[in-house]
C-alpha atoms as a PDB file:
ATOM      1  CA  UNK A   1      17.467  10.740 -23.049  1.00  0.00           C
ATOM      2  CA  UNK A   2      19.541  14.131 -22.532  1.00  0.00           C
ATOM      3  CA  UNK A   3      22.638  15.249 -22.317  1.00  0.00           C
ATOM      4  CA  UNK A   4      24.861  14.071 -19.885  1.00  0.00           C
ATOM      5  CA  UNK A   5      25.307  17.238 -16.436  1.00  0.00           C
ATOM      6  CA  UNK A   6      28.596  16.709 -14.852  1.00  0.00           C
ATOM      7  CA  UNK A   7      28.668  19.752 -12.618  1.00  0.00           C
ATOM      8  CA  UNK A   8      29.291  23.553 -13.426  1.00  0.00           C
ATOM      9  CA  UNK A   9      32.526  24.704 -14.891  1.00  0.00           C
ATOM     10  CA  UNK A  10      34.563  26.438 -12.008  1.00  0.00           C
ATOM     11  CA  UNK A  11      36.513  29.460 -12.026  1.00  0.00           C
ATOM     12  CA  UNK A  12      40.161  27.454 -12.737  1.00  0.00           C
ATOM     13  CA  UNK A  13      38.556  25.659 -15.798  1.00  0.00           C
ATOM     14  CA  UNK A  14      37.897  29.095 -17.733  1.00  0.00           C
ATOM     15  CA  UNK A  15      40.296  27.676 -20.314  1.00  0.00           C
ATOM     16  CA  UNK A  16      38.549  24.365 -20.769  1.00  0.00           C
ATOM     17  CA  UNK A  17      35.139  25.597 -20.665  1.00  0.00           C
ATOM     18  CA  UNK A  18      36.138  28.204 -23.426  1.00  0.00           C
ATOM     19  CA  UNK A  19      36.731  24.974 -25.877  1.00  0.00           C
ATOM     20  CA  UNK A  20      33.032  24.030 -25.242  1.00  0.00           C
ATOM     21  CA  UNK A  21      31.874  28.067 -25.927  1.00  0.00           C
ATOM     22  CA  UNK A  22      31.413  27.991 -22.279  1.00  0.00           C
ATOM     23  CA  UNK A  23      32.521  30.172 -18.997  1.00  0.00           C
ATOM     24  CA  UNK A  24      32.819  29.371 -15.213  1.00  0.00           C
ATOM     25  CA  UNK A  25      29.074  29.261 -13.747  1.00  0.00           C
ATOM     26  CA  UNK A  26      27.636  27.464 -16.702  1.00  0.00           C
ATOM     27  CA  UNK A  27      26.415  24.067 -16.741  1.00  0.00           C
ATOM     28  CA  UNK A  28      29.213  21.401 -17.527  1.00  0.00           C
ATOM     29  CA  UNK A  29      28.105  18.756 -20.480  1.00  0.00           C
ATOM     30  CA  UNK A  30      29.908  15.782 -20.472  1.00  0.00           C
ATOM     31  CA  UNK A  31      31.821  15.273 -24.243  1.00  0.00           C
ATOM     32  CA  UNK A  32      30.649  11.625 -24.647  1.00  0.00           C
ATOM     33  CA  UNK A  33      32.634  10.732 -27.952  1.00  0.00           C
ATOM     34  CA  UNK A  34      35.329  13.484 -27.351  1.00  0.00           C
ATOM     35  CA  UNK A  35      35.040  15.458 -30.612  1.00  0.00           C
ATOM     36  CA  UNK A  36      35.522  19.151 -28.331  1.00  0.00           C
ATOM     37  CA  UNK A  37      32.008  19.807 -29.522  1.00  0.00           C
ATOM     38  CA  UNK A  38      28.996  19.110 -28.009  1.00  0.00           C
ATOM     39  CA  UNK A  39      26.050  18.096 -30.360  1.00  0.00           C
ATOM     40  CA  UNK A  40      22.959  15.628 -30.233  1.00  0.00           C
ATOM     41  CA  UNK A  41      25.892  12.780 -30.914  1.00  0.00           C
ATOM     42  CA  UNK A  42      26.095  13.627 -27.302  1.00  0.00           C
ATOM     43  CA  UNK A  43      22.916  12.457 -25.959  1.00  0.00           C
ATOM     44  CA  UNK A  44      22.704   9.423 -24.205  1.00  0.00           C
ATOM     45  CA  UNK A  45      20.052   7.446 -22.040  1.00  0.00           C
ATOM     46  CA  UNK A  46      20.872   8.605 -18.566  1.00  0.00           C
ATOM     47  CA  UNK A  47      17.886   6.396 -16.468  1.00  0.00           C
ATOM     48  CA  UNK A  48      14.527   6.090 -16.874  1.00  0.00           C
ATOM     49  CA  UNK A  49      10.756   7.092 -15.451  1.00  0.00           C
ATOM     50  CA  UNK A  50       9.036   4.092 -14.504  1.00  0.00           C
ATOM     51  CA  UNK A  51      10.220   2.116 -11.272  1.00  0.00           C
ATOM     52  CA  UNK A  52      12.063  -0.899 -11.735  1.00  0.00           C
ATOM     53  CA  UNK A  53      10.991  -2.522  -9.018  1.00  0.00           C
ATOM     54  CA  UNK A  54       7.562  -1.587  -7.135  1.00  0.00           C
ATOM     55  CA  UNK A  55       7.063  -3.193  -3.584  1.00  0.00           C
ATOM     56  CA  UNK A  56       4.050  -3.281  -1.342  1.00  0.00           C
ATOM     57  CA  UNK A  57       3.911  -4.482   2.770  1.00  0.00           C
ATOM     58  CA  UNK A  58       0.880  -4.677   4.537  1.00  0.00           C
ATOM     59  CA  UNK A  59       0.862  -6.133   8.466  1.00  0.00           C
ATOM     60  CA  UNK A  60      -2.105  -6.471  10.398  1.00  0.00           C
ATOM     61  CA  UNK A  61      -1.976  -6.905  14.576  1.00  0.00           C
ATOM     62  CA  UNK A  62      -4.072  -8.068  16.849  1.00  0.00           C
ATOM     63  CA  UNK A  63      -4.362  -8.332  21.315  1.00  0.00           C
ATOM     64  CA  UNK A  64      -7.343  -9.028  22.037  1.00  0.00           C
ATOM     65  CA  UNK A  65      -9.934  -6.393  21.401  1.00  0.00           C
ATOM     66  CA  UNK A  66      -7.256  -4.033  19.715  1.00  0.00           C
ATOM     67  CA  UNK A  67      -6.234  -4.279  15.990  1.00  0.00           C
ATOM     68  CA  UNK A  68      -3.958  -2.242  13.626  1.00  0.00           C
ATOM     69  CA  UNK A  69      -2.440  -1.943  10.842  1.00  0.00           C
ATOM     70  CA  UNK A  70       0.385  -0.556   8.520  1.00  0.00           C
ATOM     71  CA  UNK A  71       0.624  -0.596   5.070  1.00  0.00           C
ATOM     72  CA  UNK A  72       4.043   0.674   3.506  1.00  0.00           C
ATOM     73  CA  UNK A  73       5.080   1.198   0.004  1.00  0.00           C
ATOM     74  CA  UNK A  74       8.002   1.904  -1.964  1.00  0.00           C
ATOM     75  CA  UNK A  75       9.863   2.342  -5.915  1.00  0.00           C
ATOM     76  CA  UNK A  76      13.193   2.403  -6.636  1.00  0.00           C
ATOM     77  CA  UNK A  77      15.100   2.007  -9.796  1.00  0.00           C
ATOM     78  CA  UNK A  78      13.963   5.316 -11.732  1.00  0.00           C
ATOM     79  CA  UNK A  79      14.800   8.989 -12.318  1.00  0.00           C
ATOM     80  CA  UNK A  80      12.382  12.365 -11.932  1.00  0.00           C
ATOM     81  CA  UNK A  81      12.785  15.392 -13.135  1.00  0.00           C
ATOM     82  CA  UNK A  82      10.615  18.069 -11.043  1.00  0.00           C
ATOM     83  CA  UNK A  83      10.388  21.157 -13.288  1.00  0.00           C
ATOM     84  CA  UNK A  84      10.725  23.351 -10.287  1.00  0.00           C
ATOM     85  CA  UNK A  85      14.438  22.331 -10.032  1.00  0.00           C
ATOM     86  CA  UNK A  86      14.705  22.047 -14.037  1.00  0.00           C
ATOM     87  CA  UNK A  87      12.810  24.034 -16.578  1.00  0.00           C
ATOM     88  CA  UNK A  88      11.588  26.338 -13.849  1.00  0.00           C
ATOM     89  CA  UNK A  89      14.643  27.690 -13.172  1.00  0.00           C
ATOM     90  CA  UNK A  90      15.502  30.346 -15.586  1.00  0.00           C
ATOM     91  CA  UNK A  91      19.073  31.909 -15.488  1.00  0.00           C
ATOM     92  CA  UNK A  92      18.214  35.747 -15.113  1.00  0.00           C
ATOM     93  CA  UNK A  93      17.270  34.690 -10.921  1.00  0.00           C
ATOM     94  CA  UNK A  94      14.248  36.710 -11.362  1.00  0.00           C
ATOM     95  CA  UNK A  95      11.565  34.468 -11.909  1.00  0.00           C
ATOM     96  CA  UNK A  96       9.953  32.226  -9.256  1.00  0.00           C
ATOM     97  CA  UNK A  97      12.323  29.043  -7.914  1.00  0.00           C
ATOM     98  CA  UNK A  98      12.900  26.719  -4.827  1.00  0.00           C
ATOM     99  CA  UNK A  99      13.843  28.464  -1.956  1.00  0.00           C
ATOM    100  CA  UNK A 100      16.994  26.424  -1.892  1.00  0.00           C
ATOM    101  CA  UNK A 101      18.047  26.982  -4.909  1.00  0.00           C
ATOM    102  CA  UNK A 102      21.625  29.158  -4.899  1.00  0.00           C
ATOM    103  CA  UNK A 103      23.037  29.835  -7.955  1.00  0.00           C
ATOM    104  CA  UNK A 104      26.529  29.699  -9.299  1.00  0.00           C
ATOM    105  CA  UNK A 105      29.100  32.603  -7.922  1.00  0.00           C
ATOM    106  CA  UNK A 106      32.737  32.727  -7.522  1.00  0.00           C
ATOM    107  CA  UNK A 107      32.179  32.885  -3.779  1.00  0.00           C
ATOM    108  CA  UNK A 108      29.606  29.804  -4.073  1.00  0.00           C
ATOM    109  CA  UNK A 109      31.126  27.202  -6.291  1.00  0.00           C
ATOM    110  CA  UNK A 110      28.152  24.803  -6.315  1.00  0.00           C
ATOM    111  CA  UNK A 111      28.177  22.351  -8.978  1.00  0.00           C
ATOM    112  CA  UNK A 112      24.221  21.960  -8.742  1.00  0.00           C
ATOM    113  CA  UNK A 113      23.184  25.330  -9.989  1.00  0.00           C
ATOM    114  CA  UNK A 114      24.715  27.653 -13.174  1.00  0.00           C
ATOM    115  CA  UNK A 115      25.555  31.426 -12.615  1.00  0.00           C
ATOM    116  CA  UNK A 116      22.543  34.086 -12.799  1.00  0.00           C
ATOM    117  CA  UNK A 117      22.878  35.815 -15.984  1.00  0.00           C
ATOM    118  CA  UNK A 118      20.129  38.012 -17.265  1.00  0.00           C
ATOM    119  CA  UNK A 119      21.866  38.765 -20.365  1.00  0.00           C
ATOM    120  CA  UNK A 120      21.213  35.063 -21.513  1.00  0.00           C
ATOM    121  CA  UNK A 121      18.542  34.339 -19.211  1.00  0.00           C
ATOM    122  CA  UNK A 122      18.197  30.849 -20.488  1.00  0.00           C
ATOM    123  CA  UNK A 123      20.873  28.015 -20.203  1.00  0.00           C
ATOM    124  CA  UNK A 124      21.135  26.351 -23.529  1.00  0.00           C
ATOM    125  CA  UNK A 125      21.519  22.979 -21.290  1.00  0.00           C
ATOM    126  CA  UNK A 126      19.360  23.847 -18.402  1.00  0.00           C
ATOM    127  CA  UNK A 127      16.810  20.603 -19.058  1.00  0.00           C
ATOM    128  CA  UNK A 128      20.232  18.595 -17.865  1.00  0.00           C
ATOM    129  CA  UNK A 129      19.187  20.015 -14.426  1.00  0.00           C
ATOM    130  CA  UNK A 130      17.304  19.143 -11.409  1.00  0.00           C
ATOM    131  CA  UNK A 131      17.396  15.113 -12.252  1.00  0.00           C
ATOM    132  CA  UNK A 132      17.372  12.908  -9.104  1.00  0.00           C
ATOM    133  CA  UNK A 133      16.094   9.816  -8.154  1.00  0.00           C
ATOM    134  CA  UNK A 134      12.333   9.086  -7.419  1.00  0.00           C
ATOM    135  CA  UNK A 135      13.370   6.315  -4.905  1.00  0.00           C
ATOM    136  CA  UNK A 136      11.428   6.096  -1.615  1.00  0.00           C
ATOM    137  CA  UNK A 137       9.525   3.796   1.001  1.00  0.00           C
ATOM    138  CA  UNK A 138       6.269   5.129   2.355  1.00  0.00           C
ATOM    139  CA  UNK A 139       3.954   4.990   4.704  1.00  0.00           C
ATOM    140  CA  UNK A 140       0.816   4.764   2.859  1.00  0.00           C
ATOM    141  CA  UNK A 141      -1.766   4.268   5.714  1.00  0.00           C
ATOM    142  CA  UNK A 142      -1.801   3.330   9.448  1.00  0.00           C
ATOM    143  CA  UNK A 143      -5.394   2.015  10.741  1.00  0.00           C
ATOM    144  CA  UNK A 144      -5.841   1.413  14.805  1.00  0.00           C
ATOM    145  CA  UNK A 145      -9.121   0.276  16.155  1.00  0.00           C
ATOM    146  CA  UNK A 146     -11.077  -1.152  19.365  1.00  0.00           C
ATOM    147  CA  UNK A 147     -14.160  -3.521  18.813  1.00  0.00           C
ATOM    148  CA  UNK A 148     -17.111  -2.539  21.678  1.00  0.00           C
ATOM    149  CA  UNK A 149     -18.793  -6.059  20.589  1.00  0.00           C
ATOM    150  CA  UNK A 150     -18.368  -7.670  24.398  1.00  0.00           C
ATOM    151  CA  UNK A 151     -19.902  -4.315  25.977  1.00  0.00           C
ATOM    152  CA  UNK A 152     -23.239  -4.788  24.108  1.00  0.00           C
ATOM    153  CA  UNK A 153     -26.000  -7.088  25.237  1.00  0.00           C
ATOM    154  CA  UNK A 154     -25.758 -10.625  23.690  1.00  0.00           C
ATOM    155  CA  UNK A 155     -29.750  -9.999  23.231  1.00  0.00           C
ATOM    156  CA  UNK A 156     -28.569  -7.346  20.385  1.00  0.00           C
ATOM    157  CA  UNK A 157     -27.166  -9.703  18.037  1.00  0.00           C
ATOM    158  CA  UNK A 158     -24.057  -7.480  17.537  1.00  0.00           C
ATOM    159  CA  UNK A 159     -21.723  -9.139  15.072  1.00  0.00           C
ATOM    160  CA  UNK A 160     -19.186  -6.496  15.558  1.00  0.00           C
ATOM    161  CA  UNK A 161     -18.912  -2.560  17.343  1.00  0.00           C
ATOM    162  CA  UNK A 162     -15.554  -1.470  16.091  1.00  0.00           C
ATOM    163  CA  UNK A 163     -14.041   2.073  16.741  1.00  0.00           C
ATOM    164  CA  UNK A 164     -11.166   3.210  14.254  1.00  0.00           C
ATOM    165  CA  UNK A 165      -9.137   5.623  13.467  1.00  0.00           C
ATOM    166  CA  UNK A 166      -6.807   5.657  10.476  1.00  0.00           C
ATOM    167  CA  UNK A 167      -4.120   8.095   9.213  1.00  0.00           C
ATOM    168  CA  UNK A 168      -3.050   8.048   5.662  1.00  0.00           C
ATOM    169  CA  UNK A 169      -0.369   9.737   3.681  1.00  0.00           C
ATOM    170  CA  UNK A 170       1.468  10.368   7.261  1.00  0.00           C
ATOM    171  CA  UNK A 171       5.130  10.628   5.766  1.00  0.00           C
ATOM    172  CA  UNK A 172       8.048   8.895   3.682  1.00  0.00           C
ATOM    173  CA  UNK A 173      10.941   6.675   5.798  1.00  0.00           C
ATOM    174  CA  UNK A 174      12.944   7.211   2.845  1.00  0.00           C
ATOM    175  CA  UNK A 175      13.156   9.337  -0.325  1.00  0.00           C
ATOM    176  CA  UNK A 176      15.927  10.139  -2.083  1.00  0.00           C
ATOM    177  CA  UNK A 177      14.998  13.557  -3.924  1.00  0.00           C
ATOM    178  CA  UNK A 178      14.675  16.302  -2.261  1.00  0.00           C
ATOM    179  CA  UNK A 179      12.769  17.587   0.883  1.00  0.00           C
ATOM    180  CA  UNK A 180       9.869  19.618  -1.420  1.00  0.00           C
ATOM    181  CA  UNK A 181       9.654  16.815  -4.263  1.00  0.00           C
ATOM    182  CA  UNK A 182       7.173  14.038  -4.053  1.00  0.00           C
ATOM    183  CA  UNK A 183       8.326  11.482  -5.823  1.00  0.00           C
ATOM    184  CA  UNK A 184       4.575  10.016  -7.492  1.00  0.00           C
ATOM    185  CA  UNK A 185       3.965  13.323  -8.715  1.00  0.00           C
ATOM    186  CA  UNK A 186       7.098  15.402  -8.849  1.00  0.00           C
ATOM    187  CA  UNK A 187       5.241  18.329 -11.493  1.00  0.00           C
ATOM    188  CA  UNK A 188       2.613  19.145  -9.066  1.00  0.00           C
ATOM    189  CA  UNK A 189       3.045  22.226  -6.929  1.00  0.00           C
ATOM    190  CA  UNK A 190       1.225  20.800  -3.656  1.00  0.00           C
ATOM    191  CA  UNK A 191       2.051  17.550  -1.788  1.00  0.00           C
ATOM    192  CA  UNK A 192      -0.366  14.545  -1.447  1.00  0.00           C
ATOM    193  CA  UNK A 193      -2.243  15.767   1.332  1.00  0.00           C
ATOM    194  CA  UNK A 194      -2.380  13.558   4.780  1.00  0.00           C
ATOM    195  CA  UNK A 195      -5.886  12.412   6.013  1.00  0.00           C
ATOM    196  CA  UNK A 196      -7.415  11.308   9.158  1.00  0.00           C
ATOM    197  CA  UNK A 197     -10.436   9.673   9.374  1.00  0.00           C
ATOM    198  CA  UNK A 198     -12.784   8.179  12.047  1.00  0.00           C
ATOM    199  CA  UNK A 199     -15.019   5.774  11.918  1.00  0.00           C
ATOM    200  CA  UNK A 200     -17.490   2.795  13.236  1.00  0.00           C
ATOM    201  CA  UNK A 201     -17.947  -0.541  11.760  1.00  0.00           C
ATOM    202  CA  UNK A 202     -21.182  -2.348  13.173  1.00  0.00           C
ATOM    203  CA  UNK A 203     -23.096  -5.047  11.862  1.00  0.00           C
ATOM    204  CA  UNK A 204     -25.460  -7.366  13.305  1.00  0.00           C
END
């Protein structure tokens, strides 16, 4: 529930963005009622935080002594708001930010980012910012392994001898927010961290 970001007023729109108490380089609020004012009336429900749909698929192979596995997972249907590309990002272009961040200039006539201003230093709309969607398929883990069994004596009652090796965390085949967001926990400053592991299974 926010206000509605359409873009960033440009440099021929001085005149409309003066109705609004606005200038080119500041964030553009959509008027949802059309009163020339913007106000809390304004508001509106623009997504929300929880997935709409969650999905899960796990395969398992086999050939003979080889097996592996992939598990993938995915949520679509739902907005984030990483406060390194909203709240974060104060308008004096002093304070720490993404790297890709560019701001507002006559010369760069983004509509993602408002104008550096130190005067102001803080957009009166900037929480409209830096909302994009948390949709994305993973891979969550990806298991290969090799069972010894048939190399040990039968005298050894060896139920199973398997040799694995799993990867987890290993990468997204999809996301739709940015490069540096992760989109289960887009307010944490570090990435889910990848993990290999080794291992033996053996039982008699």
């Amino acid at each position: 529930y926010d206000y509605e970001n359409i873009g960033v007023w440009q440099s021929d729109e001085a005149e409309a963005a003066a109705k609004y108490a606005a200038k080119p380089g500041d964030y553009k609020i959509k008027d949802q009622n059309n009163d020339g004012a913007i106000g809390e009336q304004d508001k509106v429900i623009l997504g929300q935080r929880d997935p709409k749909v969650i999905t899960s698929l796990y395969n398992v192979f086999q050939w003979k002594n080889f097996d592996a596995s992939i598990n993938l997972n995915g949520a679509f249907g739902y907005l984030i708001h990483p406060n390194t590309y909203s709240g974060l990002i104060w308008r004096d272009g002093l304070r720490w930010q993404p790297k890709n961040v560019k701001f507002w200039t006559p010369d760069n006539p983004t509509n993602e980012y408002c104008r550096a201003d130190k005067a102001t230093s803080v957009d009166p709309y900037n929480s409209t910012s830096g909302y994009m969607s948390g949709d994305y398929i993973k891979i969550q883990d990806v298991t290969i392994g090799y069972n010894f069994k048939s190399l040990a004596p039968a005298s050894w009652g060896i139920g199973k001898l398997r040799l694995y090796a799993q990867i987890r965390n290993p990468g997204y085949l999809y996301k739709a927010c940015k490069n540096d967001v992760t989109p289960e926990a887009p307010n944490f400053d570090y990435n889910i961290p990848t993990i290999y592991t080794m291992g033996i299974n053996f039982d008699f």
